[in-house]
PDB file of N, CA and C in Angstrom:
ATOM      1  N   UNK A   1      -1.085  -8.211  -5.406  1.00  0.00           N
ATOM      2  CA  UNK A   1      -0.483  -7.254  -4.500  1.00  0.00           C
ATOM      3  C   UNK A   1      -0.120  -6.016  -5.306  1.00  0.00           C
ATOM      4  N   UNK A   2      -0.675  -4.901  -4.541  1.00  0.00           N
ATOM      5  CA  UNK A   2       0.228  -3.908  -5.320  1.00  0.00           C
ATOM      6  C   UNK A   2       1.072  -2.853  -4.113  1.00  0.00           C
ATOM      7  N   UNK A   3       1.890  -2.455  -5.194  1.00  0.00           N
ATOM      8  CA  UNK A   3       2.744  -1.295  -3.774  1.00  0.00           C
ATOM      9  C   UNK A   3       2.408   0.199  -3.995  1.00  0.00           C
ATOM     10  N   UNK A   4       2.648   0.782  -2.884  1.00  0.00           N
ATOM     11  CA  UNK A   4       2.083   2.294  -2.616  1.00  0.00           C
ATOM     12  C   UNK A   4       3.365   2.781  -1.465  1.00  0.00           C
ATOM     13  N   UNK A   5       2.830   4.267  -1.381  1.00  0.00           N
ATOM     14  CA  UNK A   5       3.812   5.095  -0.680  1.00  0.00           C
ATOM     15  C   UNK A   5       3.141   5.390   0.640  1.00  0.00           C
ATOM     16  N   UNK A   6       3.081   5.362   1.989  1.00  0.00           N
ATOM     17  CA  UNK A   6       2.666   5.399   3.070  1.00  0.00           C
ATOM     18  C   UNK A   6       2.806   7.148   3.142  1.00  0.00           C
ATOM     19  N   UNK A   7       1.796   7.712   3.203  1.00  0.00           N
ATOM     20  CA  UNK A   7       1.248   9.161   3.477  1.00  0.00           C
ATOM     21  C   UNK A   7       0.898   9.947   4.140  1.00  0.00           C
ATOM     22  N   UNK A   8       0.713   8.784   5.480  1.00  0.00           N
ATOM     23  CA  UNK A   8      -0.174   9.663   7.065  1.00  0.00           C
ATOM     24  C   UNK A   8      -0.681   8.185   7.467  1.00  0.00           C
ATOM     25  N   UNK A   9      -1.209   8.706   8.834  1.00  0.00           N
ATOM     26  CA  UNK A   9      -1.656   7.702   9.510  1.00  0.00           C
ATOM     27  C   UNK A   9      -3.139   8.019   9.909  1.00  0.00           C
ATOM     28  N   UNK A  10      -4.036   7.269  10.145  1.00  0.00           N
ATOM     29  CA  UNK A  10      -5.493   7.395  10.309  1.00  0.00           C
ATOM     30  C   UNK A  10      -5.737   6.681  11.871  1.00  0.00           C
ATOM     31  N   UNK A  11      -6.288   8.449  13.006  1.00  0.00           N
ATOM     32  CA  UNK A  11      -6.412   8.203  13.932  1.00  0.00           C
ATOM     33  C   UNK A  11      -8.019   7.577  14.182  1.00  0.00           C
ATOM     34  N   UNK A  12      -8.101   6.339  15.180  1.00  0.00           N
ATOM     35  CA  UNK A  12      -9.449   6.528  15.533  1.00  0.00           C
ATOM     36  C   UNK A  12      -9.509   6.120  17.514  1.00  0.00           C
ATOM     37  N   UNK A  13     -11.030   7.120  17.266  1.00  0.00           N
ATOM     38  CA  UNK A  13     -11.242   7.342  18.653  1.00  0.00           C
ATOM     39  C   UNK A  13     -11.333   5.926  19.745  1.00  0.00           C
ATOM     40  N   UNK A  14     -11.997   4.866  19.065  1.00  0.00           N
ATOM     41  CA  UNK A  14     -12.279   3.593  19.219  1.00  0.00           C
ATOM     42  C   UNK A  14     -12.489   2.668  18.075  1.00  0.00           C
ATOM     43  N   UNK A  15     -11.628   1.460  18.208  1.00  0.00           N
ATOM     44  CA  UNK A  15     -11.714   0.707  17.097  1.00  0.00           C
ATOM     45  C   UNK A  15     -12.225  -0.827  17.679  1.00  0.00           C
ATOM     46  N   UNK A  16     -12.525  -1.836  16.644  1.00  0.00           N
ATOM     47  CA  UNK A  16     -12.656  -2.936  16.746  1.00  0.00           C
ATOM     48  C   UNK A  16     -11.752  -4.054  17.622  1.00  0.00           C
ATOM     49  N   UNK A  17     -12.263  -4.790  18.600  1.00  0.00           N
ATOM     50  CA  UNK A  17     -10.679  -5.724  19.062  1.00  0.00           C
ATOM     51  C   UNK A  17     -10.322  -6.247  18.109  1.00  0.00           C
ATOM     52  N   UNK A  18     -10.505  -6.647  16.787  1.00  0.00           N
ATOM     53  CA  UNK A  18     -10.108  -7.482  15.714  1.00  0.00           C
ATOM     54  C   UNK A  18      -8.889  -7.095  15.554  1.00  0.00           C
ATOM     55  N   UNK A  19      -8.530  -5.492  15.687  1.00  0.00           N
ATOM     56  CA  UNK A  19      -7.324  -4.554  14.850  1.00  0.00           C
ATOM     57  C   UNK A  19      -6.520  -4.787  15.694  1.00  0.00           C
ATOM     58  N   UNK A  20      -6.811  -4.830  17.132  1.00  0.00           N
ATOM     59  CA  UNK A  20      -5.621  -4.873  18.301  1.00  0.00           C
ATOM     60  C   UNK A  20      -3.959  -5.287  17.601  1.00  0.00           C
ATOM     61  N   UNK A  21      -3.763  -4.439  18.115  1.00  0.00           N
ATOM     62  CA  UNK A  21      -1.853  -4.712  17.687  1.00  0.00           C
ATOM     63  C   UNK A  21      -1.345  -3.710  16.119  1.00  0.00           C
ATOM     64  N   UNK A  22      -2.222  -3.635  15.309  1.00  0.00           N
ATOM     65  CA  UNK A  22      -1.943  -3.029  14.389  1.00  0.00           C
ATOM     66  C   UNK A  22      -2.367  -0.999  14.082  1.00  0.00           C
ATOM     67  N   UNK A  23      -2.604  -0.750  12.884  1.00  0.00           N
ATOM     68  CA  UNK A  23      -3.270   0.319  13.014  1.00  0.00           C
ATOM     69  C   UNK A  23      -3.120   0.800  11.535  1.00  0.00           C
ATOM     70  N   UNK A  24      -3.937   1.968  10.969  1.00  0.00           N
ATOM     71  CA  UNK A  24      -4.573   1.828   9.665  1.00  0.00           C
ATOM     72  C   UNK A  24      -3.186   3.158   9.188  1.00  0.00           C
ATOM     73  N   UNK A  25      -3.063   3.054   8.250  1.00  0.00           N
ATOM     74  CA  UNK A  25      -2.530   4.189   7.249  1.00  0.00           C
ATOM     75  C   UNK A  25      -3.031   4.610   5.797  1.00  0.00           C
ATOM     76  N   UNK A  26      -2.317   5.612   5.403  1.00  0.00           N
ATOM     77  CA  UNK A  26      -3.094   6.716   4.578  1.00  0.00           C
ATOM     78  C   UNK A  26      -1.745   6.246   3.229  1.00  0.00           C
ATOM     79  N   UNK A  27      -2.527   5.126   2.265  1.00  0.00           N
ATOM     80  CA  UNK A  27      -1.607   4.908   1.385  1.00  0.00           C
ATOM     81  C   UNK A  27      -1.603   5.373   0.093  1.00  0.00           C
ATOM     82  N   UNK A  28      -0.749   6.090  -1.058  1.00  0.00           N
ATOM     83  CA  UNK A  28      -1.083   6.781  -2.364  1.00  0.00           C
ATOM     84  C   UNK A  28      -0.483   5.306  -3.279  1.00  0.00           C
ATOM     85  N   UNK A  29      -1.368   4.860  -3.696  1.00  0.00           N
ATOM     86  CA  UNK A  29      -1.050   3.814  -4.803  1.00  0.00           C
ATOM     87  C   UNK A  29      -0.154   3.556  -5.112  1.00  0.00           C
ATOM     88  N   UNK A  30       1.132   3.561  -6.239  1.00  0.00           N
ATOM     89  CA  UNK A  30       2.008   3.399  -7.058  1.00  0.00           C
ATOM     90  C   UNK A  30       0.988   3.700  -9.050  1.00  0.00           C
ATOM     91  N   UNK A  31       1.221   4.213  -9.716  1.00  0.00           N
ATOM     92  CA  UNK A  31       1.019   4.609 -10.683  1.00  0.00           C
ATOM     93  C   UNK A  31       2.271   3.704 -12.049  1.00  0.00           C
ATOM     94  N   UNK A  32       2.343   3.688 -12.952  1.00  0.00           N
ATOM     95  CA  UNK A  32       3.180   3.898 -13.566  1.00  0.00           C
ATOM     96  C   UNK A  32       4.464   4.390 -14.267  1.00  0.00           C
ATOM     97  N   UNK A  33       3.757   5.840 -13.575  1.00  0.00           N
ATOM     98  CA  UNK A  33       5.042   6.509 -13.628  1.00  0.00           C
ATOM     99  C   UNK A  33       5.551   6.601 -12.343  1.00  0.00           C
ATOM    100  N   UNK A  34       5.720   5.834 -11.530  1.00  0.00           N
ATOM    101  CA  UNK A  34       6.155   6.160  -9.998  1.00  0.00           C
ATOM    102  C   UNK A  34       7.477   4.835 -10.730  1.00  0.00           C
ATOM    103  N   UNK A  35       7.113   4.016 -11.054  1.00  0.00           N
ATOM    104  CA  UNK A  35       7.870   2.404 -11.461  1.00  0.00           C
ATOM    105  C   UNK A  35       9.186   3.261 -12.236  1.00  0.00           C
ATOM    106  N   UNK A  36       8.364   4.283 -13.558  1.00  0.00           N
ATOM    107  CA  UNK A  36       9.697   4.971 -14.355  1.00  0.00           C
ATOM    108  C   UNK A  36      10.882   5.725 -12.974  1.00  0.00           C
ATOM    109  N   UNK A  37      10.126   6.088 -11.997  1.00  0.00           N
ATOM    110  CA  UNK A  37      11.231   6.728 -11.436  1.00  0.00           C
ATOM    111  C   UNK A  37      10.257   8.346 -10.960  1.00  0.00           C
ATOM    112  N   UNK A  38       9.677   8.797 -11.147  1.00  0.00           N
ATOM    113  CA  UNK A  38       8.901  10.052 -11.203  1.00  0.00           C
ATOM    114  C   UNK A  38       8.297   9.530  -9.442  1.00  0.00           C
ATOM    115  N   UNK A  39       8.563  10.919  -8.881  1.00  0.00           N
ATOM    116  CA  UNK A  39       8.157  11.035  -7.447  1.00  0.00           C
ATOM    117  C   UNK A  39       6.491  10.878  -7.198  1.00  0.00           C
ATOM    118  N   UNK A  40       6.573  10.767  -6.330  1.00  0.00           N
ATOM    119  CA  UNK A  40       5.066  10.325  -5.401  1.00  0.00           C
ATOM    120  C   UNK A  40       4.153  12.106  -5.565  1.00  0.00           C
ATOM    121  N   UNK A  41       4.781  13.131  -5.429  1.00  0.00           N
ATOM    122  CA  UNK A  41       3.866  14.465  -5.597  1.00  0.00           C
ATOM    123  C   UNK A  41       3.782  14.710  -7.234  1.00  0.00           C
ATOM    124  N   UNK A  42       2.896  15.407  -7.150  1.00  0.00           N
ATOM    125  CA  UNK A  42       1.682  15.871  -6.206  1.00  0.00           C
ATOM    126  C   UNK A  42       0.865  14.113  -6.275  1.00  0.00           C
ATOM    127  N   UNK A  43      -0.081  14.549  -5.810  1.00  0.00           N
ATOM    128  CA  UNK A  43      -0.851  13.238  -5.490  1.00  0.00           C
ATOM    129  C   UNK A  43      -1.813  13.655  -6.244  1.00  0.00           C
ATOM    130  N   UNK A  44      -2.442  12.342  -6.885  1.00  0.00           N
ATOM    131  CA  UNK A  44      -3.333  12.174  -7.988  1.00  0.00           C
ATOM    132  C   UNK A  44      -4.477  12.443  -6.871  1.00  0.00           C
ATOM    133  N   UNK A  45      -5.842  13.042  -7.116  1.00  0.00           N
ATOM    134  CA  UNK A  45      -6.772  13.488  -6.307  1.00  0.00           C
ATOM    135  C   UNK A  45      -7.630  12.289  -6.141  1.00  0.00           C
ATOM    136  N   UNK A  46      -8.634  11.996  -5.222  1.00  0.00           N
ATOM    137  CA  UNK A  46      -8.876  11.087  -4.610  1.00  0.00           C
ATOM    138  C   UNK A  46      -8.444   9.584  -5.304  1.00  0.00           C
ATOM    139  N   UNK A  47      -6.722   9.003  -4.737  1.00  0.00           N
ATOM    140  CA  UNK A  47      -6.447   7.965  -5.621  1.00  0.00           C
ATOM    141  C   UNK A  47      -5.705   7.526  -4.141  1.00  0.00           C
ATOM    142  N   UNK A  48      -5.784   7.625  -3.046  1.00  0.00           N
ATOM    143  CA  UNK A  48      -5.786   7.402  -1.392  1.00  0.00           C
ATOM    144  C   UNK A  48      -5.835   6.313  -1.290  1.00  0.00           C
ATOM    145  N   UNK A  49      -5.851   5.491  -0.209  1.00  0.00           N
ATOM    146  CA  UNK A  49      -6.696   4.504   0.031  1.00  0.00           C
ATOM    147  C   UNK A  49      -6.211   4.143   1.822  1.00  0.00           C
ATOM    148  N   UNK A  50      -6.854   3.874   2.832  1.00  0.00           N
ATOM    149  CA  UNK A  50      -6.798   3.177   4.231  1.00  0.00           C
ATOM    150  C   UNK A  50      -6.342   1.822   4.116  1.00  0.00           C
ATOM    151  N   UNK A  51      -5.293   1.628   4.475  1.00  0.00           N
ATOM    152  CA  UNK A  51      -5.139   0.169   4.693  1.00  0.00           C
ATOM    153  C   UNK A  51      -4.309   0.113   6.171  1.00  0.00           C
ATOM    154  N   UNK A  52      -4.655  -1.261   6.252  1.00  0.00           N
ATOM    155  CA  UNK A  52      -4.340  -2.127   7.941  1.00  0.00           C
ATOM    156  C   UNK A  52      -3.109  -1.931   8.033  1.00  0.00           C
ATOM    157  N   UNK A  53      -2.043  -2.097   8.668  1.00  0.00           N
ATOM    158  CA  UNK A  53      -0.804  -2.618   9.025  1.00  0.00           C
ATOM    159  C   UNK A  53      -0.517  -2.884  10.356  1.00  0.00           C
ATOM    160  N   UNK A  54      -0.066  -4.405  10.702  1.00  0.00           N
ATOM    161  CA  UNK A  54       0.242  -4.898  11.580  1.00  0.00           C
ATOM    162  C   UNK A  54       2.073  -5.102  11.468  1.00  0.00           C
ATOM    163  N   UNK A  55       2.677  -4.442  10.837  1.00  0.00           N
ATOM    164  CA  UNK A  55       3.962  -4.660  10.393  1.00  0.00           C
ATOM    165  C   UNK A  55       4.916  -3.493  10.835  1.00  0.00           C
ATOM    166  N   UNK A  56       3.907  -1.909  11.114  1.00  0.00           N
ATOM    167  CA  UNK A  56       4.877  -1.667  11.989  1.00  0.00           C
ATOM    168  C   UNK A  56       5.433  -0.688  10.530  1.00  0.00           C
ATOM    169  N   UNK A  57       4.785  -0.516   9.334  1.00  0.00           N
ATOM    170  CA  UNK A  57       5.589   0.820   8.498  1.00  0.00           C
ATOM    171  C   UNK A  57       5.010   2.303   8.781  1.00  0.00           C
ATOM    172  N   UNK A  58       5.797   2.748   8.461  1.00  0.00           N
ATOM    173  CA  UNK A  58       6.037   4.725   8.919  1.00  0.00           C
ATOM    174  C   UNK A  58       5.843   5.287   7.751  1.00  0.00           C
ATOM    175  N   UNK A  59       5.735   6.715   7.999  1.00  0.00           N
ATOM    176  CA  UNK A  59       5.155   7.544   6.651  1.00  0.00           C
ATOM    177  C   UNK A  59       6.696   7.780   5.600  1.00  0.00           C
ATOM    178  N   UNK A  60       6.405   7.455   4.553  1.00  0.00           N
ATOM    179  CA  UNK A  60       7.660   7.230   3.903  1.00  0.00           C
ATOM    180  C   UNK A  60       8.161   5.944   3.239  1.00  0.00           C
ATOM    181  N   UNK A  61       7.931   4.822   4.086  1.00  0.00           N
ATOM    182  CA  UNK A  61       7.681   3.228   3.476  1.00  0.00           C
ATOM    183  C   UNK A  61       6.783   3.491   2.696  1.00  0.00           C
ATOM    184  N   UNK A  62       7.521   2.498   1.839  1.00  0.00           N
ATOM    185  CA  UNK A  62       7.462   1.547   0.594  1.00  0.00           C
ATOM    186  C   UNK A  62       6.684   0.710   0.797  1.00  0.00           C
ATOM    187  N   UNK A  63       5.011  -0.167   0.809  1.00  0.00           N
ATOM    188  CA  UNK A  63       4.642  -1.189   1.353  1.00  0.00           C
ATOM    189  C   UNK A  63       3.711  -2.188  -0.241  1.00  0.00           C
ATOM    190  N   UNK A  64       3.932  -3.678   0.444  1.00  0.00           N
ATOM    191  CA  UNK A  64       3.188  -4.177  -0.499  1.00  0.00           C
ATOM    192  C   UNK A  64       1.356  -4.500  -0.061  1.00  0.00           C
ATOM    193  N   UNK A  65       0.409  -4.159  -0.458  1.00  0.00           N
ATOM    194  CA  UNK A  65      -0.779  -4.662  -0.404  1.00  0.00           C
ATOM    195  C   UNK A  65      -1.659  -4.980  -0.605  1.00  0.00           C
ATOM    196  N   UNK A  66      -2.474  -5.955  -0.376  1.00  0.00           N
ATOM    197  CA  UNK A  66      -3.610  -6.786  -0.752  1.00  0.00           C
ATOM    198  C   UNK A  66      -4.864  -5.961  -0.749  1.00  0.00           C
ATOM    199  N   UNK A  67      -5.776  -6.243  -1.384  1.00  0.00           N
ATOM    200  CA  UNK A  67      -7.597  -5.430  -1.309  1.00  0.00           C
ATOM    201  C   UNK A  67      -8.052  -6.935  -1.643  1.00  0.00           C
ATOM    202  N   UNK A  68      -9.271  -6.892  -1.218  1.00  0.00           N
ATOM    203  CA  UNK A  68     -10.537  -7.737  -0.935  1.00  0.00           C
ATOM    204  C   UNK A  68     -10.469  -8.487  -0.222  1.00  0.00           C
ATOM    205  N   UNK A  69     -10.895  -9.677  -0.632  1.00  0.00           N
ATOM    206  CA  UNK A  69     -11.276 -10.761  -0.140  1.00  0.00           C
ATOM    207  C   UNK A  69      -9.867 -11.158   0.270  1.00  0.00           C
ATOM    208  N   UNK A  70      -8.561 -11.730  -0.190  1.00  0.00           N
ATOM    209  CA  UNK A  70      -7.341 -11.587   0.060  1.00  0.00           C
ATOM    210  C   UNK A  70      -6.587 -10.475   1.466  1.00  0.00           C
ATOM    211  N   UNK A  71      -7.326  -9.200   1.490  1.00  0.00           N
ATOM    212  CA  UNK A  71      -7.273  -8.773   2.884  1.00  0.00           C
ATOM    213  C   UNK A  71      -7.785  -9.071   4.171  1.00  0.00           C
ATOM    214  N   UNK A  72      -8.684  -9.821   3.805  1.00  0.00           N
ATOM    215  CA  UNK A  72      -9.135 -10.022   5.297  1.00  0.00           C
ATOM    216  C   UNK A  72      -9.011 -11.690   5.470  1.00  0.00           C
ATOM    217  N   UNK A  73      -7.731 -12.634   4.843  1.00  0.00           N
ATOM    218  CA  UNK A  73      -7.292 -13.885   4.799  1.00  0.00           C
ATOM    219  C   UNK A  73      -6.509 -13.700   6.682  1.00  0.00           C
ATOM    220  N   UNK A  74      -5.939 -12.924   6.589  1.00  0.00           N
ATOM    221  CA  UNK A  74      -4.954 -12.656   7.936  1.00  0.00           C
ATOM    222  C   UNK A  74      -5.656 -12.732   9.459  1.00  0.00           C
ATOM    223  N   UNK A  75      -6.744 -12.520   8.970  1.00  0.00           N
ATOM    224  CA  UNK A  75      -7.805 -12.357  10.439  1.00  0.00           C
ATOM    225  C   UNK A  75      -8.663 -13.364  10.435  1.00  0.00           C
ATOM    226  N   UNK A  76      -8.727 -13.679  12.218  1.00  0.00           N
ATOM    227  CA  UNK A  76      -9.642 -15.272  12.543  1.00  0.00           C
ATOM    228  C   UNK A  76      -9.926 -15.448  12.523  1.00  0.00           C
ATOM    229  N   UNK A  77     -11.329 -13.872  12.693  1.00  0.00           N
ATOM    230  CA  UNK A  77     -12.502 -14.560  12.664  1.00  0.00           C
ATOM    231  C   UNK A  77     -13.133 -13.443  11.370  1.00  0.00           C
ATOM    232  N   UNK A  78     -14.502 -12.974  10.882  1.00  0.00           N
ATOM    233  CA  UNK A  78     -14.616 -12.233   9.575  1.00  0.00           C
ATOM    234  C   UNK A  78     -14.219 -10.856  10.510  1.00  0.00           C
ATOM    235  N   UNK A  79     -13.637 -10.201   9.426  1.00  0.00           N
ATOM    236  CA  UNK A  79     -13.207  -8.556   9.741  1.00  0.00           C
ATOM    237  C   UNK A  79     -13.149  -7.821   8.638  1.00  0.00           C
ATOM    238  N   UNK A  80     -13.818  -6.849   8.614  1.00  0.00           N
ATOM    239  CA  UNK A  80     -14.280  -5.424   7.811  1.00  0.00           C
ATOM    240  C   UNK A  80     -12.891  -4.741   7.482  1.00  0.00           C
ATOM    241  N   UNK A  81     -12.692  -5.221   6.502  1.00  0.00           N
ATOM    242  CA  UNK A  81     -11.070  -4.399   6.101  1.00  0.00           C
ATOM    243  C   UNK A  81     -10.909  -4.508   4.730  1.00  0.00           C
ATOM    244  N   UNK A  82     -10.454  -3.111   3.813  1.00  0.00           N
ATOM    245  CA  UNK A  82     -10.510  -3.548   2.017  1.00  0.00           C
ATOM    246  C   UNK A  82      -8.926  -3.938   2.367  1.00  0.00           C
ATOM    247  N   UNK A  83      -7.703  -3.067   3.242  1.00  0.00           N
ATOM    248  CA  UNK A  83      -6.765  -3.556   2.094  1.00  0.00           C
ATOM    249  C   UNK A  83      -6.423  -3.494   3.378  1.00  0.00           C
ATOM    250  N   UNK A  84      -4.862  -4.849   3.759  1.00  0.00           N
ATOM    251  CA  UNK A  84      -4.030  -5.207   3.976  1.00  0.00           C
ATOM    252  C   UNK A  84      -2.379  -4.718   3.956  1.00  0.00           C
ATOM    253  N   UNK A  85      -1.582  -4.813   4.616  1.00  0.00           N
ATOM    254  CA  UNK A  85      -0.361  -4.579   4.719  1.00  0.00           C
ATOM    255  C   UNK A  85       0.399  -5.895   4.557  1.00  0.00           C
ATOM    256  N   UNK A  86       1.044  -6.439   3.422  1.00  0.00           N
ATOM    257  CA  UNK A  86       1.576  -7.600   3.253  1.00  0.00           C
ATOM    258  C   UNK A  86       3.203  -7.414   3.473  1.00  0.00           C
ATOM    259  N   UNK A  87       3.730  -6.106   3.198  1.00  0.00           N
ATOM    260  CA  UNK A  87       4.922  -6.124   2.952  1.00  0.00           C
ATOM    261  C   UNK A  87       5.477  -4.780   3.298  1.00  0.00           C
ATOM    262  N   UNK A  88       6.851  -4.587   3.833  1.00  0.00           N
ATOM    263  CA  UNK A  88       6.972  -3.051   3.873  1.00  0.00           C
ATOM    264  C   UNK A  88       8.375  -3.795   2.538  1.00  0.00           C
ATOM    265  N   UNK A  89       8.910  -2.686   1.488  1.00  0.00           N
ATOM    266  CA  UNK A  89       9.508  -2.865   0.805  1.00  0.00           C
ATOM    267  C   UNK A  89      10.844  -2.384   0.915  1.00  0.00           C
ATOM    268  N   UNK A  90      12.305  -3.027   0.893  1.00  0.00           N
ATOM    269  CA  UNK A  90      13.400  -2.252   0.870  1.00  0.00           C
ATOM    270  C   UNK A  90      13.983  -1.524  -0.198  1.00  0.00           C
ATOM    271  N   UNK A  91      13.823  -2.205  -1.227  1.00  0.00           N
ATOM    272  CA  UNK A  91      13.782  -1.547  -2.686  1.00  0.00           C
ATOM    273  C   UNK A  91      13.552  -2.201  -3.834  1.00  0.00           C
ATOM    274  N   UNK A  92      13.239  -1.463  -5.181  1.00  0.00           N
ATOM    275  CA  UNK A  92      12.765  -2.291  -6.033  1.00  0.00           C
ATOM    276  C   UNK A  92      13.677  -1.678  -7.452  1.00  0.00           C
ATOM    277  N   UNK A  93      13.709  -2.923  -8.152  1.00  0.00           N
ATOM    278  CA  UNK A  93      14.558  -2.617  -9.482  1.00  0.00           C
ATOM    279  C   UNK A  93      13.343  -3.453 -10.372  1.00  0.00           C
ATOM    280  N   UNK A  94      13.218  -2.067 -11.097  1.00  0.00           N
ATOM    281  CA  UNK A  94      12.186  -1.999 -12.126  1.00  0.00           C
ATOM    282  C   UNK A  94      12.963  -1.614 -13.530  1.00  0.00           C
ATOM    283  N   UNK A  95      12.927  -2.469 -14.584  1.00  0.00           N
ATOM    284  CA  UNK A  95      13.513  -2.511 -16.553  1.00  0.00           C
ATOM    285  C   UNK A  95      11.957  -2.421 -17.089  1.00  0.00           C
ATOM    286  N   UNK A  96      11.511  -1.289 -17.438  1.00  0.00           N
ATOM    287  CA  UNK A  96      10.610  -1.436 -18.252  1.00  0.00           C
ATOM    288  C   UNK A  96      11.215  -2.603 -19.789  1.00  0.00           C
ATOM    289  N   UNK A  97      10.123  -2.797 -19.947  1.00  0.00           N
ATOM    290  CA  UNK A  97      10.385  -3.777 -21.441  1.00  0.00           C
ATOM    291  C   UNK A  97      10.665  -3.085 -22.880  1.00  0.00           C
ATOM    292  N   UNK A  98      11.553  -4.022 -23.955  1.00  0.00           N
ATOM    293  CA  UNK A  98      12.092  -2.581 -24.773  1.00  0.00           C
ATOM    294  C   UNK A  98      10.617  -3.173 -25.630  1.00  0.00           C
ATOM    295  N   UNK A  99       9.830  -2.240 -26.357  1.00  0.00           N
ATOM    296  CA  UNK A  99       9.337  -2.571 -27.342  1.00  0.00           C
ATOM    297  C   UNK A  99       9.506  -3.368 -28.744  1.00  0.00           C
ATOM    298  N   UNK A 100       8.815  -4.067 -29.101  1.00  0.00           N
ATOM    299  CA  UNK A 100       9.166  -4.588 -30.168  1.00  0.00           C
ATOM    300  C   UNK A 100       9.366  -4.076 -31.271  1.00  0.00           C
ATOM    301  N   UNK A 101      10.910  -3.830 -32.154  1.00  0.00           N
ATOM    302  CA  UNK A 101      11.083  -3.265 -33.338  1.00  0.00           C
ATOM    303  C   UNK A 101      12.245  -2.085 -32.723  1.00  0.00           C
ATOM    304  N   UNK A 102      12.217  -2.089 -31.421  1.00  0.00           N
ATOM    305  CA  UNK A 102      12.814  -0.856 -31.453  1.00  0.00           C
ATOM    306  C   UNK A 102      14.341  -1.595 -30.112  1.00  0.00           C
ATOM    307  N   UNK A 103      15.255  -0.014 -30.820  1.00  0.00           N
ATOM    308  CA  UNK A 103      16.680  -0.635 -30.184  1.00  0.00           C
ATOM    309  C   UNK A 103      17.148   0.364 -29.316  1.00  0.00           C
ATOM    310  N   UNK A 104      17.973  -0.264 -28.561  1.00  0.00           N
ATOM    311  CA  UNK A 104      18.220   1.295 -26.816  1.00  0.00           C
ATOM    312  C   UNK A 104      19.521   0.943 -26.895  1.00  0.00           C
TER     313      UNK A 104
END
């Protein structure tokens, strides 16, 4: 699983019945330096990605999610989807690790 920042939402004209109930969003990864604390802008250039959500998060959530084969576990029958909405997140407490040799 990884987490990302919800960015926009992705309209379509007609979709699959598979999706019924849910609907796709416009997610920016999480990076490394997002974990130190460093904001979501600017956005790294094509580093995007569409994923499902049946959970109901808004632009601004925090979400956790799945890609591949692991995304399309949720659906009944086979369905065309890279990434998944597993989680919307309330918050996270992140300690980077101290290096070895060295003292804080």
């Amino acid at each position: 699983m990884r987490l990302g920042h919800v960015i926009g939402r992705v309209t379509l004209a007609k979709q699959d019945p598979a999706y019924h109930g849910g609907r796709f969003l416009l997610v920016q990864p999480f990076g490394k330096e997002q974990f130190r604390g460093a904001g979501m802008t600017p956005l790294a250039k094509g580093s995007s990605l569409v994923v499902y959500d049946n959970l109901g998060a808004g632009i601004g959530n925090v979400i956790g999610f799945t890609e591949g084969a692991e995304a399309t576990a949720p659906f009944d029958d086979p369905t065309p989807v890279d990434a998944f909405n597993a989680a919307i997140v309330d918050a996270i407490f992140y300690t980077p690790p101290v290096a070895a040799g060295r003292k804080e």
